[in-house]
Each structure stands twice: as C-alpha cells, then as structure tokens.
Protein backbone atom coordinates (compact mmCIF):
# COMPACT_ATOMS: atom_id res chain seq x y z
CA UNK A 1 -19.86 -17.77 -14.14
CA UNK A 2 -18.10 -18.01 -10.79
CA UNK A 3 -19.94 -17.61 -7.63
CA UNK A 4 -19.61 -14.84 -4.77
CA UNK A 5 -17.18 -16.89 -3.08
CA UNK A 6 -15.53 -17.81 -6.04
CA UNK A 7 -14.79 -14.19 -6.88
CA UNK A 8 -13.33 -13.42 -3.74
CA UNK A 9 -11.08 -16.26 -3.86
CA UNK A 10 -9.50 -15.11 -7.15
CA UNK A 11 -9.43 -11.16 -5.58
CA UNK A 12 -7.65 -12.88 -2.47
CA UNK A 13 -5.32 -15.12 -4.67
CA UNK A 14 -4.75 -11.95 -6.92
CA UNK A 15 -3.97 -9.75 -4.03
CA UNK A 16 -1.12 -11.97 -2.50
CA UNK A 17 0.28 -12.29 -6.14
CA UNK A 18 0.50 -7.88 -5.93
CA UNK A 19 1.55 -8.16 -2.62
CA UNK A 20 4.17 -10.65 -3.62
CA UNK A 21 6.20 -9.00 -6.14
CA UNK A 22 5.66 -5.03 -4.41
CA UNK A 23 9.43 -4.56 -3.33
CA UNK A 24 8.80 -1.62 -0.97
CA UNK A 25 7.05 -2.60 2.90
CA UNK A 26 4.89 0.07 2.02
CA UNK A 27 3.73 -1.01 -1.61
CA UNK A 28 3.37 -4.22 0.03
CA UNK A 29 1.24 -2.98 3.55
CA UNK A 30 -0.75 -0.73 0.52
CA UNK A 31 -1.45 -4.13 -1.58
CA UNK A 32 -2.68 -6.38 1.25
CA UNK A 33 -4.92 -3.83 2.43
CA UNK A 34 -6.49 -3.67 -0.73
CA UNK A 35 -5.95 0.21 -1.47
CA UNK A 36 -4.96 1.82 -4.87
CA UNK A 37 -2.17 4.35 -4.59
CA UNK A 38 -5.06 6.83 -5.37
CA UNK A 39 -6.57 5.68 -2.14
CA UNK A 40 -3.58 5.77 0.28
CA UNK A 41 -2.78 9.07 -0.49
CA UNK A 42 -5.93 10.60 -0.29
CA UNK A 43 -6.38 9.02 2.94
CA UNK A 44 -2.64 10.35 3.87
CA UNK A 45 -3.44 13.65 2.73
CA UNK A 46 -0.75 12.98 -0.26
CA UNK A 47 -0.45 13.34 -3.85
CA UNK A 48 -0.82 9.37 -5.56
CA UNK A 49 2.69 10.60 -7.86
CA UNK A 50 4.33 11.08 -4.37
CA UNK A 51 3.19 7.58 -3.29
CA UNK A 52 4.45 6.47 -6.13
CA UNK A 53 7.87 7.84 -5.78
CA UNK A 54 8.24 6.56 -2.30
CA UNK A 55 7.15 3.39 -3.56
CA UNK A 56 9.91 2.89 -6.12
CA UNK A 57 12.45 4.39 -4.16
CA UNK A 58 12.82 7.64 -5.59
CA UNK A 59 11.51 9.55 -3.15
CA UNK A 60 12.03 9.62 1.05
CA UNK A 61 9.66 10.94 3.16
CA UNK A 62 9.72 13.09 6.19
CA UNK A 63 8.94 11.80 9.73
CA UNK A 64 5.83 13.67 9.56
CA UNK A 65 4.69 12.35 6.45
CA UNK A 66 6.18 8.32 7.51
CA UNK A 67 3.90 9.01 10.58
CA UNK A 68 0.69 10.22 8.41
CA UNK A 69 1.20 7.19 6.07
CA UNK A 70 1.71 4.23 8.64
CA UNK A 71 -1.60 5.92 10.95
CA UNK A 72 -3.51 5.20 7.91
CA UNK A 73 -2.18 1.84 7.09
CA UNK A 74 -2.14 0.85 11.06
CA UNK A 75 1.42 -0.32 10.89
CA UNK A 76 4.50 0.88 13.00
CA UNK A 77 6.82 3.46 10.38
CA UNK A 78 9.69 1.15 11.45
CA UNK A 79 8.32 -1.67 9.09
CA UNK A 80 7.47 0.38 6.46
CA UNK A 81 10.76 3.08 6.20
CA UNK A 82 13.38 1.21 8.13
C-alpha cells in the first residue's frame, strides 16, 4: 500500500504524463489543472462534446466562448487559441 504522499506523487507524475502528450494549449491548461473535460465545460457553461472538438481541432470557438473558457482556466485566450 502506498502512503498519502505516495499517492499524490503518482497523481502528480501521472498528470504531467496527460499534460505531456495533450497537443492543444487548452487540453494541456485543462490537464495540469486537474479538470475532466466534463468539468471544464460545466464550469464554461459548455457542452464536454464541444470541449472535445476544440480540443482535437475540429472545432473553433468564438471570442465569447475563448473568453468564457480561459476566465475559468485563469489563463490569457492568447495562449490557449493563438
């Protein structure tokens, strides 16, 4: 059995591996901060499909939406959309 600290050593180690192979700045910002796409876009107001396809590049999203998304992440929307 591992200890507390253990455990969050392997979450932490786990988390930069996500983080790590995430293409998007977003999927990455989403990873480190520990939040499913689930989370994100309930916190954005979004669907988690339309997370998704912003994610993988199949979807772009407005300037209102890029401005919802990087409040709740706490990140400027020029290092998550370009």
């Amino acid at each position: 059995m591992h200890s507390p600290e253990a455990r969050a050593q392997i979450a932490a180690s786990q988390t930069q591996r996500m983080a790590a192979r995430a293409t998007h700045p977003l999927a990455r910002a989403r990873v480190r901060r520990d939040l499913t796409q689930r989370e994100l876009a309930e916190l954005a107001d979004l669907t988690p499909g339309f997370i998704s396809y912003v994610e993988n590049g199949r979807r772009h999203p407005s300037k209102t939406t890029q401005s919802r998304i990087s409040r709740v992440l706490a990140i400027p929307e020029q290092e998550l959309f370009g």
